[in-house]
N, C-alpha and C. Protein backbone atom coordinates (compact mmCIF):
# COMPACT_ATOMS: atom_id res chain seq x y z
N UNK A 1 68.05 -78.09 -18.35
CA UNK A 1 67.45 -78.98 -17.40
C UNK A 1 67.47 -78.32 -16.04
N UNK A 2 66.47 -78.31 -15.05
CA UNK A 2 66.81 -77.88 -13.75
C UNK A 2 66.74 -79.18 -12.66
N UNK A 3 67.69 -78.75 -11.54
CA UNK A 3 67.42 -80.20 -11.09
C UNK A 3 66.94 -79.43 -9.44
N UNK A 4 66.16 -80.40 -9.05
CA UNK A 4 65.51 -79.94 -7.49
C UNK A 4 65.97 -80.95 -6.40
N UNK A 5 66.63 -80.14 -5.47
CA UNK A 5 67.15 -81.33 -4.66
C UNK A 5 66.03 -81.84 -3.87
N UNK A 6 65.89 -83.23 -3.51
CA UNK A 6 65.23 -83.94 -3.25
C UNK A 6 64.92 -83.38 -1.71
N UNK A 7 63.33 -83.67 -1.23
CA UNK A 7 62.94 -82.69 -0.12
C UNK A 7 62.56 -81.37 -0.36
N UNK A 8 62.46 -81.05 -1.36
CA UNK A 8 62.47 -79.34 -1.55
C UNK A 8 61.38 -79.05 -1.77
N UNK A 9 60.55 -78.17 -1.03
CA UNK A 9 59.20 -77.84 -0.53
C UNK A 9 58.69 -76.31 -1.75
N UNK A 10 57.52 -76.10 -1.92
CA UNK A 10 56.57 -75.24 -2.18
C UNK A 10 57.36 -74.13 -1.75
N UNK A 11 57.87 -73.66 -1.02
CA UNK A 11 58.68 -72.67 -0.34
C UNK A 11 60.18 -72.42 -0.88
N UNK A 12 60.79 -73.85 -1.91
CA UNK A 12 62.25 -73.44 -2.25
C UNK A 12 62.36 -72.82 -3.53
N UNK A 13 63.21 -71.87 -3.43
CA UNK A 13 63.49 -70.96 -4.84
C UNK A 13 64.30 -71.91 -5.46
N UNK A 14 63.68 -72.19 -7.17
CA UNK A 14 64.38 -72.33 -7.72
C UNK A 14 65.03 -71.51 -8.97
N UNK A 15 66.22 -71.28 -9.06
CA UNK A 15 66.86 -70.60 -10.01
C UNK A 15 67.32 -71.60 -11.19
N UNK A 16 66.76 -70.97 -12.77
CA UNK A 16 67.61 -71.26 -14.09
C UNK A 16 68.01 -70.39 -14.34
N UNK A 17 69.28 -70.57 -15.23
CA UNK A 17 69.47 -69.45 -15.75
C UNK A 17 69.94 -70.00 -17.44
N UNK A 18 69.41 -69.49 -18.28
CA UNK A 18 69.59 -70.13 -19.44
C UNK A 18 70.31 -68.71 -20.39
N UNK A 19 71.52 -69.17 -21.25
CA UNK A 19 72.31 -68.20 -22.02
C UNK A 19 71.30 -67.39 -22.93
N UNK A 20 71.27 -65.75 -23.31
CA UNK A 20 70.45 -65.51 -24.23
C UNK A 20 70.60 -65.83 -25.64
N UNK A 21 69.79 -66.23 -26.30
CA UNK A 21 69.93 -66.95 -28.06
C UNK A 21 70.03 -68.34 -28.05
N UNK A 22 70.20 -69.21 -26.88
CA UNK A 22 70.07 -70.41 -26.64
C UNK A 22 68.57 -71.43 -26.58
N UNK A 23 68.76 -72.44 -27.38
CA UNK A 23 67.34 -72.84 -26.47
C UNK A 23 68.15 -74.20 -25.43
N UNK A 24 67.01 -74.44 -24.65
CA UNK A 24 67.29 -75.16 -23.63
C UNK A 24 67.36 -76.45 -24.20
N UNK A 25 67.20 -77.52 -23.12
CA UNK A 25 67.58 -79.01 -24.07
C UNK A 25 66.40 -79.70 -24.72
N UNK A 26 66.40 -79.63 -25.88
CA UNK A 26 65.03 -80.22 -26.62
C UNK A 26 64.83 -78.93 -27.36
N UNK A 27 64.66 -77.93 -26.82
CA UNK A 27 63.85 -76.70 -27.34
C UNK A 27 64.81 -76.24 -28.78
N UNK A 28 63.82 -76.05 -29.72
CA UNK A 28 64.85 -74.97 -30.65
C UNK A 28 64.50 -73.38 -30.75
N UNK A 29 65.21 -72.52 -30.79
CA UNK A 29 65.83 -71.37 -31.01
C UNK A 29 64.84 -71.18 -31.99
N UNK A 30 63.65 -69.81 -31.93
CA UNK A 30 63.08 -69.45 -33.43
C UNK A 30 63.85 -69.42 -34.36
N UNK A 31 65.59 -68.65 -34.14
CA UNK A 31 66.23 -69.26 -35.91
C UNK A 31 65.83 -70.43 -35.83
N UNK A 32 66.53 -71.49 -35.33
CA UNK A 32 66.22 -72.80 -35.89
C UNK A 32 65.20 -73.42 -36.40
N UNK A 33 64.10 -72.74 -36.09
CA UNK A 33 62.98 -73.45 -36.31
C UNK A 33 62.91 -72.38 -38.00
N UNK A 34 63.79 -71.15 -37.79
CA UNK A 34 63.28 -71.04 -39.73
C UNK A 34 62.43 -69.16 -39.36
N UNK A 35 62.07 -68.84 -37.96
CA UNK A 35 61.70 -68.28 -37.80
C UNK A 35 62.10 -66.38 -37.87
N UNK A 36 61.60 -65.67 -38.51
CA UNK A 36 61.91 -64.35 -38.68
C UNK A 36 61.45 -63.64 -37.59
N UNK A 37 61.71 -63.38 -36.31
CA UNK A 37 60.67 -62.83 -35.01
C UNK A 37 60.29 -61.23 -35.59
N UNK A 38 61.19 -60.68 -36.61
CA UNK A 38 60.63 -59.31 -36.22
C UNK A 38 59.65 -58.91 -37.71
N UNK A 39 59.40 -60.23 -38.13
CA UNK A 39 58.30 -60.20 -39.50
C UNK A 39 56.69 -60.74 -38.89
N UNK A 40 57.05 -61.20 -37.63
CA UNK A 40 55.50 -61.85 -36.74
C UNK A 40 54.30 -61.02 -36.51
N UNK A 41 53.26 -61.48 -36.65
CA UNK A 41 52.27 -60.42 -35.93
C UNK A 41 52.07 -60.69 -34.29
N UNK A 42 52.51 -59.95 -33.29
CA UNK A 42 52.61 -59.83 -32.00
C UNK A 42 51.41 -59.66 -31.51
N UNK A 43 50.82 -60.22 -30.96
CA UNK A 43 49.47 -59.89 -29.73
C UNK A 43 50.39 -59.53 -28.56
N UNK A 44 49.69 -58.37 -28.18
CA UNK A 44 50.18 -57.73 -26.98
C UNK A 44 49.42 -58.08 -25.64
N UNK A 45 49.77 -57.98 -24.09
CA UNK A 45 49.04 -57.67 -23.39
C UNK A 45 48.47 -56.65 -22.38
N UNK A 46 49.23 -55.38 -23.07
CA UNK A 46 48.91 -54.21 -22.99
C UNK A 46 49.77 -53.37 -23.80
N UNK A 47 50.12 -52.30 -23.22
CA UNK A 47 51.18 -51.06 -23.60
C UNK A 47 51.88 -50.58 -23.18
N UNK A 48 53.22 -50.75 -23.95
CA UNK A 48 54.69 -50.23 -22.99
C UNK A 48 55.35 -51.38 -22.72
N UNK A 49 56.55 -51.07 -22.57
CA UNK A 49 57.47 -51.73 -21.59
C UNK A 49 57.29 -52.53 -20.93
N UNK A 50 57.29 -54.27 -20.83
CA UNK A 50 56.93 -55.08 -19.73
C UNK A 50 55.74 -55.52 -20.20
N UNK A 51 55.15 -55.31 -21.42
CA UNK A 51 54.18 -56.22 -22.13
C UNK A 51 54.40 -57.36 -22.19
N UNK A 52 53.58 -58.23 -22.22
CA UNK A 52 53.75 -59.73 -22.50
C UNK A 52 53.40 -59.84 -24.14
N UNK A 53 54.24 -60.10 -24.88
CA UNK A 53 53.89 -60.67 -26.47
C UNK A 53 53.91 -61.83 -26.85
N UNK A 54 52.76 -62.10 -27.34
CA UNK A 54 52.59 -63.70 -28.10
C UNK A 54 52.62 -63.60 -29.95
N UNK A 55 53.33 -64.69 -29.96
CA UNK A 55 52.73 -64.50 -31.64
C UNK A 55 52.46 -66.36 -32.02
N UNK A 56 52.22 -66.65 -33.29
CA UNK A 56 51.72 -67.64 -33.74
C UNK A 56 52.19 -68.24 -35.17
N UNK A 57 53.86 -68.52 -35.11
CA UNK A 57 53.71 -68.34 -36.44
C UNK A 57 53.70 -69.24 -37.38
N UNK A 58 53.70 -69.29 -38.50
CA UNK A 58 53.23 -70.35 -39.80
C UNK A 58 53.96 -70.50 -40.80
N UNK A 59 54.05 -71.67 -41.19
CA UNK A 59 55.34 -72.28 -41.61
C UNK A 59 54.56 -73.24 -42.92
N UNK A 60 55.53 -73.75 -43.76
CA UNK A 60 55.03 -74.86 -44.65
C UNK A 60 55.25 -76.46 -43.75
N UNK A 61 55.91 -75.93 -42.88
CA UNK A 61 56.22 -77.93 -42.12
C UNK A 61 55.36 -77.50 -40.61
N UNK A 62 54.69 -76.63 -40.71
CA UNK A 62 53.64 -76.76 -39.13
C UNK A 62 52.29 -75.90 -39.19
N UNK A 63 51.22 -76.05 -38.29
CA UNK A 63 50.20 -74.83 -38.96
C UNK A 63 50.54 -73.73 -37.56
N UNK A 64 49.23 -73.10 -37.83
CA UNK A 64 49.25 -71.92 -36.49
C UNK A 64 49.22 -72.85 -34.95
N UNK A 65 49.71 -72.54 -34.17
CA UNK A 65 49.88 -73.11 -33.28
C UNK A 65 50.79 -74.53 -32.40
N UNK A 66 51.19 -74.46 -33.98
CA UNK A 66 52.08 -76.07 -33.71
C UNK A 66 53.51 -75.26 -32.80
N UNK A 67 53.94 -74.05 -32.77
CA UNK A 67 54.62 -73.53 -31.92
C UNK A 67 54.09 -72.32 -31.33
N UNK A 68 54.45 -71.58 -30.56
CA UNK A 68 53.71 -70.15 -29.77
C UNK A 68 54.98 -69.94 -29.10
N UNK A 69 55.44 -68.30 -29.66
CA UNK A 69 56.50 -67.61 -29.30
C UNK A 69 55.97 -66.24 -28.20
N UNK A 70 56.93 -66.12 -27.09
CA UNK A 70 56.39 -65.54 -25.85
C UNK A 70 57.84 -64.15 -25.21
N UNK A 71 57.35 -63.26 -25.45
CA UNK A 71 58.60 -62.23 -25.10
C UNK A 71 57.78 -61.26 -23.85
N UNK A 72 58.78 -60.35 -23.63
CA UNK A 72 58.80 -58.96 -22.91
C UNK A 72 58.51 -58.17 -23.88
N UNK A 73 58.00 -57.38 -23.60
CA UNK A 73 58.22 -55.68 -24.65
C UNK A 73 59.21 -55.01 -23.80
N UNK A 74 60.16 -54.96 -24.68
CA UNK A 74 61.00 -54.21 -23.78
C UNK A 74 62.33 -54.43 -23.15
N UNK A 75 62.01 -55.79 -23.54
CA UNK A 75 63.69 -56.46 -23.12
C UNK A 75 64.84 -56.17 -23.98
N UNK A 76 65.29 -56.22 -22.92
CA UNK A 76 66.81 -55.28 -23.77
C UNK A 76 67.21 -56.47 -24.58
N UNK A 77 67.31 -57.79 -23.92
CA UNK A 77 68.53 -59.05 -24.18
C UNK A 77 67.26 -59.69 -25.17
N UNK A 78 66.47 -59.16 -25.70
CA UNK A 78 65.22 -60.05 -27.01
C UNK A 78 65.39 -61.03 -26.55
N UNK A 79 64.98 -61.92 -25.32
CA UNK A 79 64.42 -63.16 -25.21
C UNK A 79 63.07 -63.66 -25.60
N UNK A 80 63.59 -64.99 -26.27
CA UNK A 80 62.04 -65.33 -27.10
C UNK A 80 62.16 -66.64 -26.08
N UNK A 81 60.64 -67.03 -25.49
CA UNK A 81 60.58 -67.96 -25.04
C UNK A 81 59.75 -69.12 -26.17
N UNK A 82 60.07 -70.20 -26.27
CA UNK A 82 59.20 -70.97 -27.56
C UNK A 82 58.32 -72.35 -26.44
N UNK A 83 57.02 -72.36 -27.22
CA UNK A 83 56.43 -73.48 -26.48
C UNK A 83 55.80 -74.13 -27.67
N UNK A 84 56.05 -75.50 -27.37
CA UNK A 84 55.16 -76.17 -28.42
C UNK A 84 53.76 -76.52 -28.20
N UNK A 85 53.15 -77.10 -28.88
CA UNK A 85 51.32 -76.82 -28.77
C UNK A 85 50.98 -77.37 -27.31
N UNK A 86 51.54 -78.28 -26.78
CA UNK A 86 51.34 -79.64 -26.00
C UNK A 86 51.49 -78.24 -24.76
N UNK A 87 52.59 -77.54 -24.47
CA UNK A 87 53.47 -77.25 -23.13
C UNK A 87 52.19 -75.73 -23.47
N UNK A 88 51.99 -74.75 -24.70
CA UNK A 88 50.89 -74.15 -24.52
C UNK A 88 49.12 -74.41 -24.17
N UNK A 89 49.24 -75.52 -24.43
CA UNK A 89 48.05 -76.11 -24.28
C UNK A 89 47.49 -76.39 -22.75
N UNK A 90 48.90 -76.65 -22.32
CA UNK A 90 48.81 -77.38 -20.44
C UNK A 90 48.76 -75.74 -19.55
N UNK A 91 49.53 -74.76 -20.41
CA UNK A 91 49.36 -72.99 -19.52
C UNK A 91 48.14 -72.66 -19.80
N UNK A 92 47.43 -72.84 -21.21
CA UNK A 92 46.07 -72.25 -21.08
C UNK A 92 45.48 -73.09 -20.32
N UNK A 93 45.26 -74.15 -19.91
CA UNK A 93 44.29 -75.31 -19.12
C UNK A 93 44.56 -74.62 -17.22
N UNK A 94 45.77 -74.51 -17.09
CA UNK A 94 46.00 -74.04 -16.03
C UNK A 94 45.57 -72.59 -15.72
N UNK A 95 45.41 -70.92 -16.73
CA UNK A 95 44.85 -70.25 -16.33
C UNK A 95 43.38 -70.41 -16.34
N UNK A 96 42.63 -71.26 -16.83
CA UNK A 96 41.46 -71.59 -17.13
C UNK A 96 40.87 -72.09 -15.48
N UNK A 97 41.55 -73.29 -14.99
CA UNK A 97 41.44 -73.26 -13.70
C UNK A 97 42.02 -72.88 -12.75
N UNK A 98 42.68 -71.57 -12.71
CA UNK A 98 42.96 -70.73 -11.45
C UNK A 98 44.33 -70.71 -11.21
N UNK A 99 45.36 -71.81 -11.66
CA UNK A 99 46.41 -72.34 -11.24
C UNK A 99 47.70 -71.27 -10.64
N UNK A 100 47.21 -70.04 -11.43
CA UNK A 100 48.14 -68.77 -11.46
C UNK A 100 47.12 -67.22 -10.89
N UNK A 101 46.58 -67.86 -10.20
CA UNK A 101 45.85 -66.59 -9.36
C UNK A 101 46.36 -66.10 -8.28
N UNK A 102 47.39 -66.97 -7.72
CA UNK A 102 48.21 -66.55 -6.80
C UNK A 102 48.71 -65.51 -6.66
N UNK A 103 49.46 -65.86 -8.35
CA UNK A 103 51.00 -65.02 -8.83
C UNK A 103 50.04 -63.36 -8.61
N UNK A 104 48.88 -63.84 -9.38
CA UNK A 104 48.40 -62.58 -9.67
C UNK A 104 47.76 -61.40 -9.02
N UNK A 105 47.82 -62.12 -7.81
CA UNK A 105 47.27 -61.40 -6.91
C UNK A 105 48.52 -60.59 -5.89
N UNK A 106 49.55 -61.02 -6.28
CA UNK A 106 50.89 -60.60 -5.82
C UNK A 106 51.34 -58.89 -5.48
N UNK A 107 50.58 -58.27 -6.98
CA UNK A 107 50.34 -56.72 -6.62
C UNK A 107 49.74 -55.87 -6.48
N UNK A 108 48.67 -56.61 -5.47
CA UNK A 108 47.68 -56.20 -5.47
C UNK A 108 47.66 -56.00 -3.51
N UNK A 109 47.15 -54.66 -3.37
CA UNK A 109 47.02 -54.28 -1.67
C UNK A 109 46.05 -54.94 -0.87
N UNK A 110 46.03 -55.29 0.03
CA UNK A 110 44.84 -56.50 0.65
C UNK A 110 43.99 -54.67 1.32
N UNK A 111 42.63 -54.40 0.79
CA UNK A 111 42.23 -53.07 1.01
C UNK A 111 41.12 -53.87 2.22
């Protein structure tokens, strides 16, 4: 859970920090859910180190998409982030309208 103290503006950092192999509250852990991460087929978003990987995986109690698993390439500590359809559904809607153009423009030189 994170909690934001009340008043806290567009401007305040907030820090989680969640244990690695843990899921957070509600969330389950790909073990738990039954999941083998290193039997997945990975979509990458490029090459090397610091890739973003998605996979999709499929189960007899869910279809494709009823969960979406989200890593680093490259992380030492294998953090798997898990989203269910609902919480992936609301990130694609948001890069769709711009919501994260900010971030993205972050390393980029004003020429």
């Amino acid at each position: 859970m994170i909690n934001v103290a009340a008043g806290a503006t567009a401007d305040t950092t907030i820090s989680m920090e969640v244990e690695a192999g843990t899921g957070t509250e509600g969330k389950p852990t790909p073990d738990e859910l039954g999941i083998d991460v290193a039997r997945l087929a990975w979509l990458r978003s490029g090459e090397g180190d610091g890739s973003i990987e998605i996979a999709f995986p499929l189960s007899a109690e869910w279809t494709r998409g009823d969960w979406v698993l989200m890593r680093v390439a490259g992380d030492e500590t294998g953090r798997i982030l898990v989203f269910d359809r609902n919480e992936w559904d609301c990130f694609l809607d948001g890069v769709r309208n711009g919501e994260f153009d900010d971030a993205a423009d972050l390393g980029e030189s004003d020429s």
